[in-house]
Protein backbone atom coordinates (compact mmCIF):
# COMPACT_ATOMS: atom_id res chain seq x y z
CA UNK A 1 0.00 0.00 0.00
CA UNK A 2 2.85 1.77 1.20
CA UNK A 3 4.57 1.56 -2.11
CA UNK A 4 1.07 2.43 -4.18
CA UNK A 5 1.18 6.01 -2.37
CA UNK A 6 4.62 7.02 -3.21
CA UNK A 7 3.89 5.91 -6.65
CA UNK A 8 0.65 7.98 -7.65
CA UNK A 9 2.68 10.82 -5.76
CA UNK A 10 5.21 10.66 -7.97
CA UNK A 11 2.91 9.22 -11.03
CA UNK A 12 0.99 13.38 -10.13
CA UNK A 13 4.15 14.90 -9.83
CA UNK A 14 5.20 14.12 -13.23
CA UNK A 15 1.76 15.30 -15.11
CA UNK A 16 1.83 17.85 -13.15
CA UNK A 17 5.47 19.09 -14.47
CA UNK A 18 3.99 17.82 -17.78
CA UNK A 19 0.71 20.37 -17.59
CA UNK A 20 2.87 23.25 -16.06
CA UNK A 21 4.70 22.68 -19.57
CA UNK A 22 2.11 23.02 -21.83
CA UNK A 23 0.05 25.32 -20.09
CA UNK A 24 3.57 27.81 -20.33
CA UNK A 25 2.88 27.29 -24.04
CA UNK A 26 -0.81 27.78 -24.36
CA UNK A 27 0.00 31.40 -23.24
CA UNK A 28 2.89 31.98 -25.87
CA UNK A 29 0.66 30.75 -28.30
CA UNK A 30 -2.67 32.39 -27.70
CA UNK A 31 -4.33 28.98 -27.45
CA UNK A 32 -6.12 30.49 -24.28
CA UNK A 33 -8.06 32.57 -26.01
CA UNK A 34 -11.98 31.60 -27.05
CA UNK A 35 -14.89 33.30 -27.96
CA UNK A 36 -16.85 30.65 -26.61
CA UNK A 37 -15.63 30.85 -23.03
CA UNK A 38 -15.26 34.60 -23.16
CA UNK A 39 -19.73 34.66 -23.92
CA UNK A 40 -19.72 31.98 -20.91
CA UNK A 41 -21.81 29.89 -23.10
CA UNK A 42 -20.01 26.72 -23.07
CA UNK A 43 -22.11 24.44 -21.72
CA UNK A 44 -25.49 25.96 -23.28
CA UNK A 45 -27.03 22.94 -25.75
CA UNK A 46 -29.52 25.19 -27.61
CA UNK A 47 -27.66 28.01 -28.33
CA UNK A 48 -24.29 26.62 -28.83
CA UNK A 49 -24.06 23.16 -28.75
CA UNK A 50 -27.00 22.36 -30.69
CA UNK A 51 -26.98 25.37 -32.93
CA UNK A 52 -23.36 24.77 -33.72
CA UNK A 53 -23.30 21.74 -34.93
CA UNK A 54 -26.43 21.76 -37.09
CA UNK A 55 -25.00 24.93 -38.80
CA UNK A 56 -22.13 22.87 -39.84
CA UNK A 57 -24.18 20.17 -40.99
CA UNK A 58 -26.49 22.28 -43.38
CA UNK A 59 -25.55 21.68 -47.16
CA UNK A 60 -26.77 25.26 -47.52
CA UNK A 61 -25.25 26.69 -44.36
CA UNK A 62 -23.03 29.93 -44.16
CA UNK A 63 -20.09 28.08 -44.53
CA UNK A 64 -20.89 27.51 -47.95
CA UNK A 65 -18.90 24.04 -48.06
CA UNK A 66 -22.11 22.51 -49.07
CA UNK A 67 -22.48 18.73 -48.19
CA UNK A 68 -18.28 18.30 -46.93
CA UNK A 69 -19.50 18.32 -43.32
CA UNK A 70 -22.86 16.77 -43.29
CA UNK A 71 -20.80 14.05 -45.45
CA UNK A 72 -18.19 13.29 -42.77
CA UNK A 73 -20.77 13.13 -40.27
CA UNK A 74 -22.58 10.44 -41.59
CA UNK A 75 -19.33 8.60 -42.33
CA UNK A 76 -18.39 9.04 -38.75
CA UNK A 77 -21.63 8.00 -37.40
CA UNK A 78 -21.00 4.78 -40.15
CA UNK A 79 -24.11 5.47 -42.21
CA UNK A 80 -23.16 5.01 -45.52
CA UNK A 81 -26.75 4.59 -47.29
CA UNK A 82 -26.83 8.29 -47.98
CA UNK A 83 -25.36 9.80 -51.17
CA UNK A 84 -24.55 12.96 -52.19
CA UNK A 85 -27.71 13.57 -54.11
CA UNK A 86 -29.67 12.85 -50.86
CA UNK A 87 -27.10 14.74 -48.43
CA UNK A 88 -27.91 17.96 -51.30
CA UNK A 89 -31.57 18.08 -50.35
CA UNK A 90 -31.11 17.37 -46.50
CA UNK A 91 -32.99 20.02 -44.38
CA UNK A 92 -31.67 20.46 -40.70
CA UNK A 93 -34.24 21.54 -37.53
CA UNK A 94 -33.01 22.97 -34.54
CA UNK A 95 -35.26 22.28 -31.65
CA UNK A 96 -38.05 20.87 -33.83
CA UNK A 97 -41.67 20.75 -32.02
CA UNK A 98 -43.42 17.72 -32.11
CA UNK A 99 -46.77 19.13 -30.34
CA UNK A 100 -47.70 17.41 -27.15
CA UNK A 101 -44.32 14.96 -27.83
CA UNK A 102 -41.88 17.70 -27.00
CA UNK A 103 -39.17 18.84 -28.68
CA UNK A 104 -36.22 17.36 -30.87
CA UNK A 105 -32.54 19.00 -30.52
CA UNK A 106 -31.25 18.34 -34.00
CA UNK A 107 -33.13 16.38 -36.75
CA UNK A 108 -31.45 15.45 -40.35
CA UNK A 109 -34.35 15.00 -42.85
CA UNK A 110 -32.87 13.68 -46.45
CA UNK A 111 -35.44 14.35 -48.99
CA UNK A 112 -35.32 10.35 -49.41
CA UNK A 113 -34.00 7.79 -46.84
CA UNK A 114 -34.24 7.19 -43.22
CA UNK A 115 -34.06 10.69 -41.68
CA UNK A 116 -31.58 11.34 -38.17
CA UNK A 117 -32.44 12.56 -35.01
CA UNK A 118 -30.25 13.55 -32.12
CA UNK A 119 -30.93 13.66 -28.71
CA UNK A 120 -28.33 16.16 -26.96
CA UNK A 121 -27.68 15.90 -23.29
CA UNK A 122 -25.22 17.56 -21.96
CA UNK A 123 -25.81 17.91 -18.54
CA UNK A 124 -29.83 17.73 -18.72
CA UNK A 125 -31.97 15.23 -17.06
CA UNK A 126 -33.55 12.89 -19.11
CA UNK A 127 -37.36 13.30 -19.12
CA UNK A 128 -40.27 10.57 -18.90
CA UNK A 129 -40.40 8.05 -21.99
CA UNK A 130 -38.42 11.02 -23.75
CA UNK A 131 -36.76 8.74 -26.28
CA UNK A 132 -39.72 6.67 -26.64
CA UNK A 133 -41.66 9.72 -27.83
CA UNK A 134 -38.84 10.74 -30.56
CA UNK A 135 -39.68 7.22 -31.42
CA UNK A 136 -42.90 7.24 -32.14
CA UNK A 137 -42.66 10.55 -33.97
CA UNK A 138 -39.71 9.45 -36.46
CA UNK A 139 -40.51 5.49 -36.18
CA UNK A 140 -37.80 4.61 -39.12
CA UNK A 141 -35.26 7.43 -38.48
CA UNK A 142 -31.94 6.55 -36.56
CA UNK A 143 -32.01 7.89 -33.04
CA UNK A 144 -28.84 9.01 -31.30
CA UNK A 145 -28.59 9.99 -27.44
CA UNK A 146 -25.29 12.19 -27.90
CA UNK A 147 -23.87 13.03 -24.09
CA UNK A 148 -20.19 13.89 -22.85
CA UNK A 149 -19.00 10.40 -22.46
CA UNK A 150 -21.65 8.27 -24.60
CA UNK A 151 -23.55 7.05 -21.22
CA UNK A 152 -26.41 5.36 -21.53
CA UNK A 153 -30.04 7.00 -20.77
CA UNK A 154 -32.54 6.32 -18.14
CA UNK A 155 -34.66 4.04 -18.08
CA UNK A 156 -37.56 6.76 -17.75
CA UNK A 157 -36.74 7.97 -21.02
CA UNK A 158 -36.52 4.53 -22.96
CA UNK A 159 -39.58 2.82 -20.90
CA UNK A 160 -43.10 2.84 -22.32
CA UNK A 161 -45.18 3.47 -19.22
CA UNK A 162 -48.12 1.19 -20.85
CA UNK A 163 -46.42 -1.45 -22.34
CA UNK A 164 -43.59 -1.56 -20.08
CA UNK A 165 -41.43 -2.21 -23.24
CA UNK A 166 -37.72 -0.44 -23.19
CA UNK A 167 -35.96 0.57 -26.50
CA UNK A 168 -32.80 -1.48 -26.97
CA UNK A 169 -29.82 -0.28 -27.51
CA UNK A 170 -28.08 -0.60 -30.99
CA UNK A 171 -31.26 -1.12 -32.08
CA UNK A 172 -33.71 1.21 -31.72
CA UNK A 173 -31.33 3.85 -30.75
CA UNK A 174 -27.81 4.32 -30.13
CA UNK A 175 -25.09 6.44 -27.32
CA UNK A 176 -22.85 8.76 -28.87
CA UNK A 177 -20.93 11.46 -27.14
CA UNK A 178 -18.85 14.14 -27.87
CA UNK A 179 -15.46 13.13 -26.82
CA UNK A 180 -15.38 10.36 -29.45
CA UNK A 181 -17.61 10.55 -32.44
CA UNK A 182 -18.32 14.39 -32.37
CA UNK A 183 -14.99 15.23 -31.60
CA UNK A 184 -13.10 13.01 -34.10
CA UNK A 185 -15.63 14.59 -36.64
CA UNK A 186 -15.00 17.99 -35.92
CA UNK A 187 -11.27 17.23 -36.33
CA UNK A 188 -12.05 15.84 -39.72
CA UNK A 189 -13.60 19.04 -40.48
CA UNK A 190 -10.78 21.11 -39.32
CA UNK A 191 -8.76 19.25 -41.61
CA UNK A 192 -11.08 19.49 -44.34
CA UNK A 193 -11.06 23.56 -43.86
CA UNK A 194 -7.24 24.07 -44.47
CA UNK A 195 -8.22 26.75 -47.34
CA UNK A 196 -10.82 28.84 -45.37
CA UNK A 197 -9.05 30.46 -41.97
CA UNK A 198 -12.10 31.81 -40.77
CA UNK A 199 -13.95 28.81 -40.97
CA UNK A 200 -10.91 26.04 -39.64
CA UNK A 201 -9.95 28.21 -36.43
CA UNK A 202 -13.84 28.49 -35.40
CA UNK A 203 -13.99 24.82 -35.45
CA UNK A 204 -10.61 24.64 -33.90
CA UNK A 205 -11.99 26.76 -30.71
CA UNK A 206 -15.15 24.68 -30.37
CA UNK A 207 -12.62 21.92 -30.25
CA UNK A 208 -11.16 23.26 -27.35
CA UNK A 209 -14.72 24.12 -25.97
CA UNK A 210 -15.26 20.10 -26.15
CA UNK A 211 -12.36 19.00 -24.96
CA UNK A 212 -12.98 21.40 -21.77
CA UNK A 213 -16.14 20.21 -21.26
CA UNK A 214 -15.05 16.13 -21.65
CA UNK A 215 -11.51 16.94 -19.30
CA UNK A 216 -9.62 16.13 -22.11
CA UNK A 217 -6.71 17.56 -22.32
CA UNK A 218 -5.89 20.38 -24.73
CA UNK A 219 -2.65 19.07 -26.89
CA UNK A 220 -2.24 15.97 -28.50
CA UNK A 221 1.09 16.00 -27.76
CA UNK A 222 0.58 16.36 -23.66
CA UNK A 223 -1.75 13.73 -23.93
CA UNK A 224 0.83 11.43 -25.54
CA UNK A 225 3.21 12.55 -22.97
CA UNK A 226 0.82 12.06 -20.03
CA UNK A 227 0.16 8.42 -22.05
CA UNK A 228 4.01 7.66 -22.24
CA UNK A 229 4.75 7.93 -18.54
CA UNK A 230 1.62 5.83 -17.54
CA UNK A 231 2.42 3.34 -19.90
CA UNK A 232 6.63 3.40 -18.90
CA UNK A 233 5.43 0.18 -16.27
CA UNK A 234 2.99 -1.36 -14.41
CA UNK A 235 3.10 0.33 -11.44
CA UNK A 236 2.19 3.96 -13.03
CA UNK A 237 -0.28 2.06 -15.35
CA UNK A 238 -2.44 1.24 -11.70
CA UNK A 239 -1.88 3.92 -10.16
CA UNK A 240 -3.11 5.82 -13.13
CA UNK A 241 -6.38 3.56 -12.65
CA UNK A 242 -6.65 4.12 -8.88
CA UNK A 243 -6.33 8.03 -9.33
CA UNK A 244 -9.39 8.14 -12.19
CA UNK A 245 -11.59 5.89 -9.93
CA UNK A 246 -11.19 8.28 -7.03
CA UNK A 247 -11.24 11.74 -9.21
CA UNK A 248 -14.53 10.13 -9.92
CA UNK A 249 -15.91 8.98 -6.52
CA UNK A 250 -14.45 12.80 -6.04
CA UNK A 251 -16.24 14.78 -8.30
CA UNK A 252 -19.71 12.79 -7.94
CA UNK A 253 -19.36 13.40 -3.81
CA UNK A 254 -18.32 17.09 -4.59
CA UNK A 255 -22.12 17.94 -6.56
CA UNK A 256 -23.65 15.81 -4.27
CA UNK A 257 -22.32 17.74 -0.61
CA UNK A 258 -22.20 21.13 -2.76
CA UNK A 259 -25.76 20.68 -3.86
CA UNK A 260 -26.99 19.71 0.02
CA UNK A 261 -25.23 23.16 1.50
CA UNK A 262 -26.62 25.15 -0.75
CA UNK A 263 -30.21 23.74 0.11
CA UNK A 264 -29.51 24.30 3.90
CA UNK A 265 -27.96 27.94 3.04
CA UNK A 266 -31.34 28.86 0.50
CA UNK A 267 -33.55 27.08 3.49
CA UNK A 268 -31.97 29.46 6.55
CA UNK A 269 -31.79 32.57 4.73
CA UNK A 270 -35.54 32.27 3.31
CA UNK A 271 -37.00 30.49 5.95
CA UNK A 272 -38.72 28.23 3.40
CA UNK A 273 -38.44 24.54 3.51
CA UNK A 274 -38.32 21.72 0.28
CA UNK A 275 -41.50 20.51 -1.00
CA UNK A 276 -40.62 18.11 -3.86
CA UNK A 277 -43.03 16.20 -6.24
CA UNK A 278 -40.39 13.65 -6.93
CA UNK A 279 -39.03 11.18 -4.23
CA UNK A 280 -35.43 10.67 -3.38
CA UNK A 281 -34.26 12.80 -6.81
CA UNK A 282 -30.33 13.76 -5.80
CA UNK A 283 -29.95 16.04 -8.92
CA UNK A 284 -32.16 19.18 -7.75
CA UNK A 285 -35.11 20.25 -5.68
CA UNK A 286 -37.84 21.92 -5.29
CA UNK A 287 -39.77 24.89 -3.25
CA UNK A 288 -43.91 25.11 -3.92
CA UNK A 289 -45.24 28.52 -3.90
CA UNK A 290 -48.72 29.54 -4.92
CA UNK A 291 -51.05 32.33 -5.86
CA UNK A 292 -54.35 32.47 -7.11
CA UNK A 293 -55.23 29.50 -9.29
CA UNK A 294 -51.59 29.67 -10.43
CA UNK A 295 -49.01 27.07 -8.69
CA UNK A 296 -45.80 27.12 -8.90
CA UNK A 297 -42.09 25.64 -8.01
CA UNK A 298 -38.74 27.47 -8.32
CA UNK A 299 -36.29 24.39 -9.14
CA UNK A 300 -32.37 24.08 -7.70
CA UNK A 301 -30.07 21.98 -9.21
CA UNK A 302 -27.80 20.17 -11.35
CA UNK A 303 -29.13 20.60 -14.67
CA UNK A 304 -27.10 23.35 -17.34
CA UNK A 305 -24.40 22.92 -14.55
CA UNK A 306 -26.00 24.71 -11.86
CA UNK A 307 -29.47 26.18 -12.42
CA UNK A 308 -32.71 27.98 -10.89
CA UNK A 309 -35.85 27.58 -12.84
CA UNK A 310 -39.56 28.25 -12.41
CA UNK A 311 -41.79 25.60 -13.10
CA UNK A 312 -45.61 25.69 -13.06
CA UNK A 313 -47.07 22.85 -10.92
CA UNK A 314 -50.94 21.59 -10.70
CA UNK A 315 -50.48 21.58 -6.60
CA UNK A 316 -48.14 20.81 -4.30
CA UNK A 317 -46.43 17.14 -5.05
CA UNK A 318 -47.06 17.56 -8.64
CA UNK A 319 -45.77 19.13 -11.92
CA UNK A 320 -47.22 20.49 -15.22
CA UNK A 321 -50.08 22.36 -15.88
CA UNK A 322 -50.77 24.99 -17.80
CA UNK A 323 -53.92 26.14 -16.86
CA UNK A 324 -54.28 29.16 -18.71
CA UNK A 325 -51.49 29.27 -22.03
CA UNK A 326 -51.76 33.06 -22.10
CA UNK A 327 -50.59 33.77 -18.56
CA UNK A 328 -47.92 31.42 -19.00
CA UNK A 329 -46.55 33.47 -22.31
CA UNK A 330 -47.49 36.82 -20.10
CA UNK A 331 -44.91 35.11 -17.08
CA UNK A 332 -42.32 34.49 -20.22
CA UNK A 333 -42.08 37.80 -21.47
CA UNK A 334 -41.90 39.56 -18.19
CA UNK A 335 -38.92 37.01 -17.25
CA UNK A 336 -37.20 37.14 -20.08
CA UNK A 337 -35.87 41.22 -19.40
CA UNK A 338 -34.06 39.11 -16.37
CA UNK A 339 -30.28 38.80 -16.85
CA UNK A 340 -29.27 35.58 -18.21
CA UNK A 341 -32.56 33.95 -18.04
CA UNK A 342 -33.35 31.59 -20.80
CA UNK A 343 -36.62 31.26 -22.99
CA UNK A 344 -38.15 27.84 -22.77
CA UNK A 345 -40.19 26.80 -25.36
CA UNK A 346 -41.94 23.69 -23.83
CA UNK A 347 -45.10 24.90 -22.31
CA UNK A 348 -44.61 23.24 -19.50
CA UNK A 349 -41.63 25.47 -18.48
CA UNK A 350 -40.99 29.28 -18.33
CA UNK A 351 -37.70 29.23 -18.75
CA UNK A 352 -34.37 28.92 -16.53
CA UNK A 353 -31.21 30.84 -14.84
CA UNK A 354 -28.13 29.09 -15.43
CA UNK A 355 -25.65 30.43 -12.32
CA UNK A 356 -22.87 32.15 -12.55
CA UNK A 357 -20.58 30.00 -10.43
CA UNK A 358 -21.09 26.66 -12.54
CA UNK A 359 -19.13 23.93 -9.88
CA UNK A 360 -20.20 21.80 -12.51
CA UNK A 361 -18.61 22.07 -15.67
CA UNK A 362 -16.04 25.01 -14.75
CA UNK A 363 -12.78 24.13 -16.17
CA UNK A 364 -10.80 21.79 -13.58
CA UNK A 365 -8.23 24.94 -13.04
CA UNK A 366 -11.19 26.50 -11.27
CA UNK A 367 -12.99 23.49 -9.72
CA UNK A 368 -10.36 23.34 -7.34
CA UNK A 369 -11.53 26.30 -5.05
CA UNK A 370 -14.97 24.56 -4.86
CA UNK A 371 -13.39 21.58 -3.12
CA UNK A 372 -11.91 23.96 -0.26
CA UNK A 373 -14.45 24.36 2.21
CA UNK A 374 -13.40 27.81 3.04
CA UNK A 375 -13.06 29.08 -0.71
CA UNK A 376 -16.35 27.34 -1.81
CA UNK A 377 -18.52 28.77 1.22
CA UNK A 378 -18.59 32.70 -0.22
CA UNK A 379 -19.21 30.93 -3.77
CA UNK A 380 -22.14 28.92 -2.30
CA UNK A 381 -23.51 32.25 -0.73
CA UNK A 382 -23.55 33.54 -4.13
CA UNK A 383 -25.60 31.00 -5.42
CA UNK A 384 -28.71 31.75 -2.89
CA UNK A 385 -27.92 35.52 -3.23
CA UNK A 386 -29.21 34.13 -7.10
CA UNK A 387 -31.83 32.37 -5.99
CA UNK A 388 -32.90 35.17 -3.97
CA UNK A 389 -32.32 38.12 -7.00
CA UNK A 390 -34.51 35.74 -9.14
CA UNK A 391 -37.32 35.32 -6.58
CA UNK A 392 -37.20 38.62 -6.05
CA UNK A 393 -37.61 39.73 -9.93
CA UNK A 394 -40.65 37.48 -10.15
CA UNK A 395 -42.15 39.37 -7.09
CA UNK A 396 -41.24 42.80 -8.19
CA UNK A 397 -42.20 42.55 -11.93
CA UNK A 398 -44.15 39.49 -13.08
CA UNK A 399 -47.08 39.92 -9.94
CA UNK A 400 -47.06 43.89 -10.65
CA UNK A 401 -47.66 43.61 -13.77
CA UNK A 402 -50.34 40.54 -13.89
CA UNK A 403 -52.15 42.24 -10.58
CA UNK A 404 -51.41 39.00 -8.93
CA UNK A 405 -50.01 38.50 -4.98
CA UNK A 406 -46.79 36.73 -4.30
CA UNK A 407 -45.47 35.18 -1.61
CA UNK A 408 -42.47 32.62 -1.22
């Protein structure tokens, strides 16, 4: 055991030499620099993530490559029934409503053939019978649940509540995630884009974006060198092993006792107290506050990274209503004048907050000072001063101006 310490001390002390290296080179080289990260909108699905991709995979899209990207993405994703006649006439929806089915992030429609839809999670919770809905709106298309690390999804989303029946795997729909398939695609594209500047070092920053968001590191080459000394004997090669399994355990107890303080903190400070519609459900929760006919939760938790949302309810212990569609849409464009807060389009939602101090997907140079108790406390404090700024917004300006009372 003895011996298993001093090697993953020394196994650290070597990568981190290694990292010192290349992150001394990153700032020679300007490397640091990205639009994405600079708009904080790394981690958005819709309005980068989403919106990103299906730009590049337009025939007709302002990159004016025509069917070069679409082309390699089908390769990658090893359909080759398509050909370029078909990819031509392909239309691309962003966020396509399927009526009371919800909505679809990304859907490929050939004018002939089996169309594509795409499912993309990146840290959103899947919903109930989600990808058995897609299913039954595109029955012969090819389904892909596209996430960081190609996990699989819940069984909520791929169980038909009648029929008890689950969607199989390779079969009716398949994982993808972005630090494989979508990030060996993009590369191809970079390549592909050697001629066109503009277009080659956009891709080349989203790269970076991805391989932030799947802790990947940035250069090839200090992943080869990080690769070398692991693989120089057995003993790295294990400890390497026992350091990802406990990063892991880590990280997942990290959200977990974050997520609990700042429940206790938004509990003391409000004097409020969780009323949740769903039992035992670690990745948010919930507060129930009512007026009128008109119920309502404001939602903690996980989702986006770290995120406050307001969510109409039928009562307390249950979700979704919308009891009167107009007062909903009057709710959305009062809330929408908040910073940061985010349109939703599902009816069943108003819309969302996504924090500023994101212990979720923050790059690992700042998830540090989360993991210091002292460091992470102010942070934390921060967070319910959000909570609180939001509430506060929706009492100020969305009662006034629908003549309703407000309490929380």
């Amino acid at each position: 055991m003895e011996t298993n310490t001093i090697t993953i001390k020394n196994l650290l002390s070597h990568v981190s030499i290694i990292n010192k290296k290349y992150e001394d080179i990153s700032k020679i080289t300007g490397e640091n620099f990205n639009i994405f990260q600079i708009l904080r909108v790394e981690t958005d699905e819709v309005r980068l993530h989403s919106r990103f991709i299906a730009e590049l995979l337009k025939p007709y899209g302002i990159h004016d490559q025509g069917i070069l990207f679409l082309k390699l993405f089908v390769q990658k994703l090893g359909l080759n029934e398509y050909t370029d006649e078909q990819l031509k006439n392909t239309r691309i929806e962003i966020e396509e409503s399927i009526g009371d089915l919800g909505r679809i992030d990304i859907v490929v429609k050939p004018n002939k053939g089996k169309g594509i839809v795409i499912e993309n999670k990146i840290n959103a919770i899947d919903q109930d019978e989600q990808l058995i809905r897609y299913k039954k709106m595109y029955k012969d298309a090819h389904l892909f649940y596209l996430t960081k690390d190609g996990k699989m999804p819940d069984k909520l989303s791929i169980t038909d509540k009648v029929t008890k029946k689950e969607l199989e795997v390779d079969k009716d729909y398949f994982c993808i995630s972005y630090n494989t398939q979508i990030l060996d695609w993009l590369t191809n594209c970079h390549l592909q884009s050697f001629n066109h500047p503009l277009i080659r070092e956009t891709i080349s920053q989203y790269i970076t974006v991805i391989r932030k968001l799947t802790n990947q590191s940035l250069s090839k080459n200090m992943s080869n060198d990080i690769k070398d000394i692991i693989k120089k004997d057995s003993e790295n090669f294990i400890a390497a092993a026992i350091i990802s399994t406990e990063m892991n355990l880590l990280l997942a107890n990290l959200n977990e006792d974050l997520l609990k303080r700042i429940k206790i903190k938004i509990e003391n400070k409000y004097n409020v107290k969780e009323k949740s519609p769903f039992l035992n459900h670690k990745g948010y929760f919930f507060y129930f506050f009512k007026y009128d006919e008109f119920k309502f939760y404001i939602r903690v938790g996980l989702e986006y990274g770290m995120s406050i949302w307001l969510v109409p309810a039928k009562g307390e212990g249950s979700l979704f209503t919308v009891a009167d569609d107009n007062k909903i849409k009057d709710f959305k464009n009062v809330l929408k004048n908040f910073p940061g807060y985010n349109v939703e389009n599902n009816p069943n939602y108003t819309g969302w907050v996504i924090s500023k101090n994101n212990f979720v997907n923050c790059p690992n140079s700042d998830k540090y000072k989360f993991v210091n108790e002292i460091s992470s406390d102010k942070i934390l404090d921060d967070i319910v001063s959000e909570v609180g700024d939001f509430v506060t917004y929706f009492k100020n300006n969305v009662s006034k101006s629908l003549e309703m009372e407000f309490s929380f």
